[in-house]
Protein backbone atom coordinates (compact mmCIF):
# COMPACT_ATOMS: atom_id res chain seq x y z
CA UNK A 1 0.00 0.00 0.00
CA UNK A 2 2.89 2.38 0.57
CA UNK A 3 3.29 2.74 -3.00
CA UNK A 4 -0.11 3.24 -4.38
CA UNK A 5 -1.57 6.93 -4.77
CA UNK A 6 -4.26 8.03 -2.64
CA UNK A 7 -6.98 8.81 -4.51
CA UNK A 8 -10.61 11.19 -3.30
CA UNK A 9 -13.54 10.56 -4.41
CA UNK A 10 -16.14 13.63 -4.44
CA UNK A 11 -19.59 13.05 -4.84
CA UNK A 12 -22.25 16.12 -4.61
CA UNK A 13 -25.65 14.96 -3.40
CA UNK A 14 -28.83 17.02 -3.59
CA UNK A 15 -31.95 14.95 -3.10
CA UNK A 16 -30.63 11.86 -4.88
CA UNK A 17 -32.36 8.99 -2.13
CA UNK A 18 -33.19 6.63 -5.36
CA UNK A 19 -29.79 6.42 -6.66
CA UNK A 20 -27.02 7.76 -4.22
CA UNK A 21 -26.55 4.09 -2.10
CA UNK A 22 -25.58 2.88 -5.83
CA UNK A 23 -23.17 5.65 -6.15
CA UNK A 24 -21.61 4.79 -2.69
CA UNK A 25 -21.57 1.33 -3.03
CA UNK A 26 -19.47 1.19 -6.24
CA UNK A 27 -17.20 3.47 -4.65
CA UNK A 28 -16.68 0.90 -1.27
CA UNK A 29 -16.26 -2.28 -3.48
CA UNK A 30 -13.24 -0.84 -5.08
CA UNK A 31 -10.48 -3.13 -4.02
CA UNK A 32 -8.20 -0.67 -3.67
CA UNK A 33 -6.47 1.45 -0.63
CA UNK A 34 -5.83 4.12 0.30
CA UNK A 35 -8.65 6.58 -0.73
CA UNK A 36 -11.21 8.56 1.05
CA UNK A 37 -15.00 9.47 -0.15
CA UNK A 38 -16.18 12.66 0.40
CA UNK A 39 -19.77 13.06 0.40
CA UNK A 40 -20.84 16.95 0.07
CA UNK A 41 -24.67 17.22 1.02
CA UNK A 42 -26.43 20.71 -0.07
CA UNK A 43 -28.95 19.87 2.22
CA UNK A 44 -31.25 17.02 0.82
CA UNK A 45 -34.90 16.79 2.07
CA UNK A 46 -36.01 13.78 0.24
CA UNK A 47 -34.14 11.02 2.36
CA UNK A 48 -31.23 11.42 1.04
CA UNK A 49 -30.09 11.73 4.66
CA UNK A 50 -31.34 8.55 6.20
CA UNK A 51 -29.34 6.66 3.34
CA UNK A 52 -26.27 8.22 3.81
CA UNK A 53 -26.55 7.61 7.57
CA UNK A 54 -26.06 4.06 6.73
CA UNK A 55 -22.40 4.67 6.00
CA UNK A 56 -21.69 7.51 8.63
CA UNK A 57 -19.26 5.01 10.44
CA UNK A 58 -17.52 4.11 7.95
CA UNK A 59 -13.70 5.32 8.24
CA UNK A 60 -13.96 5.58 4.55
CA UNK A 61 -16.52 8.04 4.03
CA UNK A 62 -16.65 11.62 5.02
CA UNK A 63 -19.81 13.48 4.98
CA UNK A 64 -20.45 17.18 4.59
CA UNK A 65 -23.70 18.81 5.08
CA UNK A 66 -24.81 22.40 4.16
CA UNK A 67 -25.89 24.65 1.50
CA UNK A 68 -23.82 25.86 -1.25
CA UNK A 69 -24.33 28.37 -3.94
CA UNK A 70 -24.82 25.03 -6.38
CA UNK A 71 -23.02 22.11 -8.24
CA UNK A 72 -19.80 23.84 -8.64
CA UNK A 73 -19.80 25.43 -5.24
CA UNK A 74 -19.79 22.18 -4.02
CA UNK A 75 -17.49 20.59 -6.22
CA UNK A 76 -15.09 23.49 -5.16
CA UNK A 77 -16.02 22.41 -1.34
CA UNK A 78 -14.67 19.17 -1.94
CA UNK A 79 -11.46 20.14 -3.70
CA UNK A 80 -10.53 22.42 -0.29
CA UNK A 81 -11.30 19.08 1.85
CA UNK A 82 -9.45 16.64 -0.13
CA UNK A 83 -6.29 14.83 1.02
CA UNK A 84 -5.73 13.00 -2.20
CA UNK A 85 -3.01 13.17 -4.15
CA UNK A 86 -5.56 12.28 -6.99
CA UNK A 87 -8.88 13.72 -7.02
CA UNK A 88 -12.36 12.75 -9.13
CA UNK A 89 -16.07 13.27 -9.08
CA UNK A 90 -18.27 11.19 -8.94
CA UNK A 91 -21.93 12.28 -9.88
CA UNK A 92 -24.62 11.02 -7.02
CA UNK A 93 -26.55 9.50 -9.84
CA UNK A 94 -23.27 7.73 -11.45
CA UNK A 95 -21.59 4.65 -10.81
CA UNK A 96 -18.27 3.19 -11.65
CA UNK A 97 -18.33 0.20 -14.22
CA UNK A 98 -16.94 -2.33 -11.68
CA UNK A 99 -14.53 -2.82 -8.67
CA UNK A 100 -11.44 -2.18 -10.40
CA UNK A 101 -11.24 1.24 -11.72
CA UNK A 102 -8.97 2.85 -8.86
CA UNK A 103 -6.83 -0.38 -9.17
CA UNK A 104 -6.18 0.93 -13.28
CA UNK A 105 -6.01 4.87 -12.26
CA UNK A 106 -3.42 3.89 -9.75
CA UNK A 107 -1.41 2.26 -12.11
CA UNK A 108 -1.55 4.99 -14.55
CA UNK A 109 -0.05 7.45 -12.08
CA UNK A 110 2.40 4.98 -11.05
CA UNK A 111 3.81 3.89 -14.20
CA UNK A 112 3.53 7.49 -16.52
CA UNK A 113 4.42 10.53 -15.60
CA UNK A 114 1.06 12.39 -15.72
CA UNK A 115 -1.21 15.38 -15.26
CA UNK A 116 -3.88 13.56 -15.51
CA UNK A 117 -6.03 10.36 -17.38
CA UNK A 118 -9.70 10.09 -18.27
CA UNK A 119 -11.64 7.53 -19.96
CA UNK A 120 -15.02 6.30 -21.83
CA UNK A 121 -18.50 6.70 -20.12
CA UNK A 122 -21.64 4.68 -20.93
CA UNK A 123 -25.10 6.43 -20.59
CA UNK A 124 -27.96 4.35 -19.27
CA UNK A 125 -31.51 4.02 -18.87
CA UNK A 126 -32.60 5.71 -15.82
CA UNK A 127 -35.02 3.14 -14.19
CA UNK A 128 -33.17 0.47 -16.00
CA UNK A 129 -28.80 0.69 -15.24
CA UNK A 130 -28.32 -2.82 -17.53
CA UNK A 131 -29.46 -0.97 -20.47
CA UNK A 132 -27.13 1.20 -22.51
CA UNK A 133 -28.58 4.37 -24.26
CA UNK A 134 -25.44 6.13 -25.02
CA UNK A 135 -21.67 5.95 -25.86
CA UNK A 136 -19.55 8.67 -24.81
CA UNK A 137 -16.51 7.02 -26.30
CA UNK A 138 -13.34 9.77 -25.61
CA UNK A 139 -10.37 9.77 -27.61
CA UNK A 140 -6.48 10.61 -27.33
CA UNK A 141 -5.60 14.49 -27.03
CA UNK A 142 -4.09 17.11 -29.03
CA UNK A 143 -4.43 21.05 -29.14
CA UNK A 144 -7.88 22.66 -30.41
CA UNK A 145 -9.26 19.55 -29.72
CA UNK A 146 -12.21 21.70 -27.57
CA UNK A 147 -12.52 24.35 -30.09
CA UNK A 148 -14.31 21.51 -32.34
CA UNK A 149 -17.04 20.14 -29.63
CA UNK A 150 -14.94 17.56 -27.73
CA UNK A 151 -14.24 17.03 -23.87
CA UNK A 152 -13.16 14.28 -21.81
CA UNK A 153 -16.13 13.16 -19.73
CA UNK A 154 -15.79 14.60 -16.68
CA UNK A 155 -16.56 11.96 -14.22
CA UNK A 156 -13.76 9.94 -15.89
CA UNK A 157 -11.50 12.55 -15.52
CA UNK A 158 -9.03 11.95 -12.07
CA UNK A 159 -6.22 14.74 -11.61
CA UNK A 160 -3.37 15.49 -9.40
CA UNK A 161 -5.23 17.44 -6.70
CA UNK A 162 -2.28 20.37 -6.67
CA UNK A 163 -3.16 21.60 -10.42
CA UNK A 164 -6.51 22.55 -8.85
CA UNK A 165 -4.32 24.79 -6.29
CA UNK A 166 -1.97 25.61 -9.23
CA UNK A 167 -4.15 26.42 -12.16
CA UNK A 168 -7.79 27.23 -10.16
CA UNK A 169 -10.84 25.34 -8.88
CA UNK A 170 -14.66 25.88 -10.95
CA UNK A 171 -15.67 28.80 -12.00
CA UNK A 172 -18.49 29.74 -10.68
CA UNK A 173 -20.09 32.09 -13.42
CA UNK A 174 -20.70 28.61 -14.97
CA UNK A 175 -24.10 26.98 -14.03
CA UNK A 176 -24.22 23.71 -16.82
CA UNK A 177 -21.07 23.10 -17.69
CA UNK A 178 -18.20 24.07 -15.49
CA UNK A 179 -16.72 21.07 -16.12
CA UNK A 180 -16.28 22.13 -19.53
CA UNK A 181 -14.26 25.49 -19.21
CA UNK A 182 -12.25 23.71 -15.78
CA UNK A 183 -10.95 21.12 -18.57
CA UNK A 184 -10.79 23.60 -21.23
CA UNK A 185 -8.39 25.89 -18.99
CA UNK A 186 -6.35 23.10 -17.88
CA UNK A 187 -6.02 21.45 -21.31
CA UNK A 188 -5.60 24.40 -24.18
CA UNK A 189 -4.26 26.79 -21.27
CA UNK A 190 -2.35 24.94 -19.10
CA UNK A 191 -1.34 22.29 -21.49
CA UNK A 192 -1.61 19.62 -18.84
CA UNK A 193 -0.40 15.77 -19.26
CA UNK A 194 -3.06 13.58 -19.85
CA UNK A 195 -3.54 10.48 -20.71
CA UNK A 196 -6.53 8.71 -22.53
CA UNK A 197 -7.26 5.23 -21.25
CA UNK A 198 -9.54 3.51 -23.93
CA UNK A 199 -12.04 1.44 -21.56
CA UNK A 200 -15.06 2.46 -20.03
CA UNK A 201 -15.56 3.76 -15.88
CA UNK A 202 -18.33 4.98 -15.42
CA UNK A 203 -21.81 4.39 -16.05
CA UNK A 204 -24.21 7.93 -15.90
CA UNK A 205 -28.17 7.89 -15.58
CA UNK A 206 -29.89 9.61 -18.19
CA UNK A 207 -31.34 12.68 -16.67
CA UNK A 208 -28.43 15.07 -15.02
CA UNK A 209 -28.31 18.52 -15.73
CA UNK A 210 -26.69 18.84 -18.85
CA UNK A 211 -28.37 16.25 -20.71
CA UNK A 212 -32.04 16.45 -19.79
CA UNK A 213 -33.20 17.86 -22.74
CA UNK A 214 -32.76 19.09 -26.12
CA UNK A 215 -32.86 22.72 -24.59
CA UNK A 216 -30.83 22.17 -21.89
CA UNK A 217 -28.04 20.77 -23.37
CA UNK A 218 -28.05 23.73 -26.28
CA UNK A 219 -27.99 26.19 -23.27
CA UNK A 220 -24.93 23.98 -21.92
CA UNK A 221 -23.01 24.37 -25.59
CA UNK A 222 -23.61 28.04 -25.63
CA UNK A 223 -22.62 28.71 -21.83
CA UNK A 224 -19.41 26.07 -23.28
CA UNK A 225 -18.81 28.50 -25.93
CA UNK A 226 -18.35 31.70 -23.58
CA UNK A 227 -15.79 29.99 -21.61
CA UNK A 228 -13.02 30.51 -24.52
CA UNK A 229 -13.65 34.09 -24.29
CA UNK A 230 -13.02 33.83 -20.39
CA UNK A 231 -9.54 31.98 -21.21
CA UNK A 232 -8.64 34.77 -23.77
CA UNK A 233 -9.17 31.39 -26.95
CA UNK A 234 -10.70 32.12 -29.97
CA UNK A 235 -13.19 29.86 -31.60
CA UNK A 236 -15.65 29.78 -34.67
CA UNK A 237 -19.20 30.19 -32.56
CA UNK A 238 -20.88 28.31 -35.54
CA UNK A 239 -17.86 25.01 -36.08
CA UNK A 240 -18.03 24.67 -32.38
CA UNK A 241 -21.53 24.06 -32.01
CA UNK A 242 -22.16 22.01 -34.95
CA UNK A 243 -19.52 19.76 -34.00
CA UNK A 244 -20.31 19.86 -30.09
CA UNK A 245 -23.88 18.65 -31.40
CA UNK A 246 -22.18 16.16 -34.43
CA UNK A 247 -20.56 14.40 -31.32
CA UNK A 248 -23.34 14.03 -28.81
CA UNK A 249 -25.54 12.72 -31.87
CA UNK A 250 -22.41 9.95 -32.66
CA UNK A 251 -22.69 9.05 -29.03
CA UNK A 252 -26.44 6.97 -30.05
CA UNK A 253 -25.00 5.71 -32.89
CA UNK A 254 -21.23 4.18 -31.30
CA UNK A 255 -21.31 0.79 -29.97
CA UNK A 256 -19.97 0.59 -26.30
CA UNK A 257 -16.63 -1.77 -26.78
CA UNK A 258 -14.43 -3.39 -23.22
CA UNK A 259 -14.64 -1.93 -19.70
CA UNK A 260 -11.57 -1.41 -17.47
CA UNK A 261 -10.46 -4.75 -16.70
């Protein structure tokens, strides 16, 4: 164990009682040490808080209640709390593909010298986790690669918790897809090292903010498209959103291929 990384786990909760003990659990049957879990609660009022009771004890698990000025706030809470040399976040309706991701993300620290590494996601049915709707198959890096619609997915994405202290947590201006202009501003400013690892983590419910409509994900590409002008990058308004919208229609249409083994 003295060699492996530690690795946090962040997971922002807000009235998630029907899938959060899924989100936990494939977090505790990781075999892998050492990592913690941080749970940040924004003050859930559907029973969120009875379920996550259940894992209080656990020396694992550390849970934060209170409000927060939304997703990103949060997010940012967690980043402040972590003792990680590795940090990732973990949606409260998301789950990781099976009990050997952190085992693989260790070994990618251990064995390149990296930023960063991210992976595939799978998109599935909301009621029904066993069924796949969509593919979110990622792909290696290189510059511009944003200005043309693509980003890692974000819950695959683990990174050395001190370029978040280095380089800046979310921004907060950014209500749909903070995710996007974090990545974008460590990636086409920063030029962080990261590495692609072609299997899929992480499964995501159909449903989260981003993606629950046609309306709300066109709101999410245009709030995406601001954040170049906030990192001083230029981009074509009308490539980047045909191609942000090319990929998200590819993801129906790509067959899902291995898992992290």
């Amino acid at each position: 164990m003295i060699n492996n990384t530690k690795i946090t786990i962040v997971t922002v909760v807000l009235n998630a009682a029907n899938t959060i003990e899924d989100t936990i659990c494939s977090v505790l049957t990781q075999k892998y040490l050492p990592y913690e879990y941080l749970i940040i609660d924004g003050g859930s009022i559907d029973g969120t808080h009875k379920i996550l009771e259940k894992y209080s004890s656990n020396s694992l698990i550390k849970i934060i209640r209170g409000k927060d000025k939304g997703l990103y706030d949060a997010m940012n809470k967690g980043i402040d709390l972590a003792r990680g040399e590795v940090i990732a976040f973990l949606n409260a309706d998301d789950t990781y593909i099976n009990d050997r991701v952190l085992l693989r993300i260790n070994n990618m620290f251990k064995t390149k010298n990296i930023d960063a590494c991210y992976s595939d996601l799978i998109y599935v049915n909301k009621k029904n986790v066993h069924k796949v709707v969509r593919y979110w198959k990622s792909s290696f890096y290189s510059p511009k690669m944003f200005h043309f619609g693509w980003m890692p997915p974000h819950p695959t994405f683990f990174c050395k918790l001190s370029l978040y202290h280095r380089f800046g947590h979310f921004n907060l201006k950014y209500k749909r897809h903070g995710d996007f202009e974090l990545m974008l501003r460590f990636f086409e400013v920063h030029k962080i090292n990261a590495r692609y690892l072609p299997y899929i983590l992480v499964k995501m419910r159909l449903g989260g903010i981003s993606n629950r409509s046609f309306f709300a994900s066109l709101f999410a590409n245009v709030e995406s498209y601001k954040a170049f002008r906030e990192n001083k990058l230029t981009v074509s308004f009308s490539i980047f959103m045909i191609f942000k919208a090319y990929a998200r229609l590819l993801q129906y249409f790509t067959k899902p291929k291995s898992s992290v083994r």
